[in-house]
Protein backbone atom coordinates (compact mmCIF):
# COMPACT_ATOMS: atom_id res chain seq x y z
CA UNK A 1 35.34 20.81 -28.32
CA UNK A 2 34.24 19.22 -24.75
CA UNK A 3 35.56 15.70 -24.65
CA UNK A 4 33.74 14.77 -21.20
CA UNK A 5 31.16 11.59 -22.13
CA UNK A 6 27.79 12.66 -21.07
CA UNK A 7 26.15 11.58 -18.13
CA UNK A 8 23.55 9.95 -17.29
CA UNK A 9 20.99 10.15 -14.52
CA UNK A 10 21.27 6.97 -12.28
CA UNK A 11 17.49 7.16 -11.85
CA UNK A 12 16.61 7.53 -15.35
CA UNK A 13 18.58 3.97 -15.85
CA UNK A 14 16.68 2.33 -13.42
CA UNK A 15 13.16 2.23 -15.03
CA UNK A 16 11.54 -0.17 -12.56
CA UNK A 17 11.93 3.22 -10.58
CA UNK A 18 9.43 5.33 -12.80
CA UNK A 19 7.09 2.62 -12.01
CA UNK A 20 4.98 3.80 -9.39
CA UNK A 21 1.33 3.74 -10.02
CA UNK A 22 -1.06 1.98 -7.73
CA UNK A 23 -2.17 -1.62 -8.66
CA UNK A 24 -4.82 -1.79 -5.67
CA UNK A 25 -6.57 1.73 -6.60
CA UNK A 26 -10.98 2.64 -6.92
CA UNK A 27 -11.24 4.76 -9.82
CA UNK A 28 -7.71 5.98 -10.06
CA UNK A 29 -7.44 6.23 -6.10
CA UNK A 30 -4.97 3.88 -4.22
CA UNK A 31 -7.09 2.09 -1.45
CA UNK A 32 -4.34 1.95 1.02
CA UNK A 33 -4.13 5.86 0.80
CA UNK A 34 -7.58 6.24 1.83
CA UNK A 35 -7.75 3.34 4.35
CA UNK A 36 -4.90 4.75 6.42
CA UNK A 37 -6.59 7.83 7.32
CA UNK A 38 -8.95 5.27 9.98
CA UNK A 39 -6.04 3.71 11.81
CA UNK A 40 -4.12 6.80 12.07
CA UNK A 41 -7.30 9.19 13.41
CA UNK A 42 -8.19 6.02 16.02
CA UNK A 43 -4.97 5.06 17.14
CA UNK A 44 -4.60 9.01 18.59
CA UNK A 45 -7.89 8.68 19.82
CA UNK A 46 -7.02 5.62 21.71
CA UNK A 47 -3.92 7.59 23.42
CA UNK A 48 -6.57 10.65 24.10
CA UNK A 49 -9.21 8.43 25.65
CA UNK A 50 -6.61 6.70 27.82
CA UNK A 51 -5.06 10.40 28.98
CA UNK A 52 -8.77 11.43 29.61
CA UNK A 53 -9.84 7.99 31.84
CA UNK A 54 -6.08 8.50 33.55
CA UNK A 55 -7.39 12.16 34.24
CA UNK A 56 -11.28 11.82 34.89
CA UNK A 57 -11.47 8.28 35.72
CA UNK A 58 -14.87 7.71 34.02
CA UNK A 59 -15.58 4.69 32.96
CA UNK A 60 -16.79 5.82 29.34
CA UNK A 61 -13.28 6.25 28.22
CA UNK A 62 -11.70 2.91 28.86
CA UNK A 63 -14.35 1.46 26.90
CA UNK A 64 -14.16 4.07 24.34
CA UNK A 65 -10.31 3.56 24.06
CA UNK A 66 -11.05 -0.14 23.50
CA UNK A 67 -13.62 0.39 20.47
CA UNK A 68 -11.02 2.73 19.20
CA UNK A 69 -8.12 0.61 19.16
CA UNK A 70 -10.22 -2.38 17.92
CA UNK A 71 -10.91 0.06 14.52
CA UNK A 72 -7.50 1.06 14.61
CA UNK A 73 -6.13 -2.46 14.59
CA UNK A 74 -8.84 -3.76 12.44
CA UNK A 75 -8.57 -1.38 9.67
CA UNK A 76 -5.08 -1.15 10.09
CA UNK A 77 -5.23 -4.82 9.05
CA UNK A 78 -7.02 -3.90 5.86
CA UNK A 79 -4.71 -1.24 5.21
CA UNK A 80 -1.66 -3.19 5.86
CA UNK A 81 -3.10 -5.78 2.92
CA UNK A 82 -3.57 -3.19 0.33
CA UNK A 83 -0.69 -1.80 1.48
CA UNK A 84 1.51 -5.14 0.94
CA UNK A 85 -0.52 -6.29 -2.32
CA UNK A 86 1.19 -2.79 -3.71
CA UNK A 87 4.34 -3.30 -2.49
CA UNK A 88 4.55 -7.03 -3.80
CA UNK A 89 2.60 -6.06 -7.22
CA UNK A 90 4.53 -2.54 -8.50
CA UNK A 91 7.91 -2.87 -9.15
CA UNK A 92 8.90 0.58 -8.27
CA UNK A 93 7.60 0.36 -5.21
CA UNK A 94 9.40 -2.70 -3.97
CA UNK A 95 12.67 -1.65 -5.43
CA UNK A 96 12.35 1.48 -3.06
CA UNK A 97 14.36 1.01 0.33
CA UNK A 98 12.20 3.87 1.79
CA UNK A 99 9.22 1.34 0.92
CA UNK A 100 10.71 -1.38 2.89
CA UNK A 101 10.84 0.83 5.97
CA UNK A 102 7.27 1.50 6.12
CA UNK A 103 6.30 -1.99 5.94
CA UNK A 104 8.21 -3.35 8.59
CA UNK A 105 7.39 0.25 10.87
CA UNK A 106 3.67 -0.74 9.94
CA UNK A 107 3.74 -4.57 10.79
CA UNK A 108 5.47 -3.51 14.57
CA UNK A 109 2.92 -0.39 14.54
CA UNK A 110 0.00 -3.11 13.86
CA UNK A 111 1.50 -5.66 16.49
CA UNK A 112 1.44 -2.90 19.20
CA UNK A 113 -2.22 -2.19 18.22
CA UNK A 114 -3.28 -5.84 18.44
CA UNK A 115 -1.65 -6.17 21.67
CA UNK A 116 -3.15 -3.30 23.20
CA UNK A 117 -6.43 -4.37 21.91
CA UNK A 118 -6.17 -7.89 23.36
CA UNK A 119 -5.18 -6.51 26.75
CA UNK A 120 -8.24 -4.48 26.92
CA UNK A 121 -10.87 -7.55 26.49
CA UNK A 122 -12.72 -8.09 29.26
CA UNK A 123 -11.85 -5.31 31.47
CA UNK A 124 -11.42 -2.30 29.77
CA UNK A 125 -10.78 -0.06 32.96
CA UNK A 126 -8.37 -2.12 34.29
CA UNK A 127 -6.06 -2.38 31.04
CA UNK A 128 -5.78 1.02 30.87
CA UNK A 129 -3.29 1.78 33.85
CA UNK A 130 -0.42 1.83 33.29
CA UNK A 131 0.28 -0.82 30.25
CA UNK A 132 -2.74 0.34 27.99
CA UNK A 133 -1.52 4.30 28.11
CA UNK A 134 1.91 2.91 27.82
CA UNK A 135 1.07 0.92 24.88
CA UNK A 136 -1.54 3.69 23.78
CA UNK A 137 1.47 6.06 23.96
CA UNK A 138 4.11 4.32 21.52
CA UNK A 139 1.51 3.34 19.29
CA UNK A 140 1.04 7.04 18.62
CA UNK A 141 4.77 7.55 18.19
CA UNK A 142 4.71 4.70 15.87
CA UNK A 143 1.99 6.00 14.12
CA UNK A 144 3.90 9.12 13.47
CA UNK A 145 6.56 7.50 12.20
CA UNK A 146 4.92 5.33 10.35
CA UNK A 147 2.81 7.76 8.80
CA UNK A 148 5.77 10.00 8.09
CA UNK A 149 7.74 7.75 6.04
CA UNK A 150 4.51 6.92 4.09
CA UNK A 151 3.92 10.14 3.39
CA UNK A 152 7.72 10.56 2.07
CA UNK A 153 6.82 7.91 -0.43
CA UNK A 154 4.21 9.74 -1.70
CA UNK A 155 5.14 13.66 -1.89
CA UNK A 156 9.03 12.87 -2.42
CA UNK A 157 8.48 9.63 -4.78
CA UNK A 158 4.86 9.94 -6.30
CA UNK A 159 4.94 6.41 -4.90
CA UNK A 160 0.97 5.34 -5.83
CA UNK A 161 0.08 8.05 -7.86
CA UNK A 162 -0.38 8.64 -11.59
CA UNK A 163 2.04 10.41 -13.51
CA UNK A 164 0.60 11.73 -16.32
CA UNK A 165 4.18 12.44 -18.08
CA UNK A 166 4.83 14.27 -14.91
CA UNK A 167 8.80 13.59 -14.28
CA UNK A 168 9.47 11.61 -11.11
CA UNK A 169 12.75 11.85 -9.08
């Protein structure tokens, strides 16, 4: 007879874990999920516009880099406020390091975007060499990053999705 006590999952203990399902959601779809999509498309549009003025020098795509890091900071904003209601609301989000990580990578990632924004008002053209590409440029690092670890809580956690009995790790 095996006289080894059983054990136990750590995980399974910690049931605050298995709770994971979006607070902030439109029919059964977290909003910050489908808000990030805007700031992420727009803040690589930004760095492509700024490559393309650096390259052509037409005026079109300072001022096109401008409008596009205006959306990216503005719905970035809205993102970032779903985003944070989740993260304060559903226990198994906040009690997630990984979680913690993305907030603070998206608060610098929106600071970045803000500044480089700001910098561009007024004169568009002359922002854009060489602080706007600079800025342009680790903004889309950031939003790699950024992105990555938020899509880590979501494929390797389930973070903001249903589960449906489905186990969660």
């Amino acid at each position: 007879m095996d006289m080894r006590p059983e054990l136990t999952d750590p995980l399974e203990e910690r049931r605050a874990l298995q709770d994971t399902e979006s607070k902030i959601a439109l029919a059964g779809h977290p909003l910050h999920a489908m808000l990030v999509a805007f700031p992420i498309a727009l803040s690589f549009s930004t760095l492509g516009a700024d490559l393309l003025y650096a390259w052509t020098g037409a005026a079109f795509w300072a001022e096109a880099a401008g409008y596009a890091v205006f959306g990216a900071f503005s719905i970035g904003v809205l993102a970032g406020l779903t985003g944070t209601a989740e993260l304060l609301l559903v226990r198994g989000i906040r009690s997630r390091s990984a979680s913690w990580t993305h907030f603070i990578l998206a608060v610098m990632l929106l600071s970045l975007l803000g500044a480089n924004w700001i910098l561009r008002i007024g004169d568009p053209e002359g922002a854009v060499l060489p602080v706007g590409l600079a800025l342009s440029l680790v903004a889309a690092g950031m939003t790699a990053l950024t992105g990555w670890h938020g899509g880590k809580l979501v494929f390797d956690y389930q973070i903001g999705t249903k589960s449906d009995g489905i186990d969660r790790p």
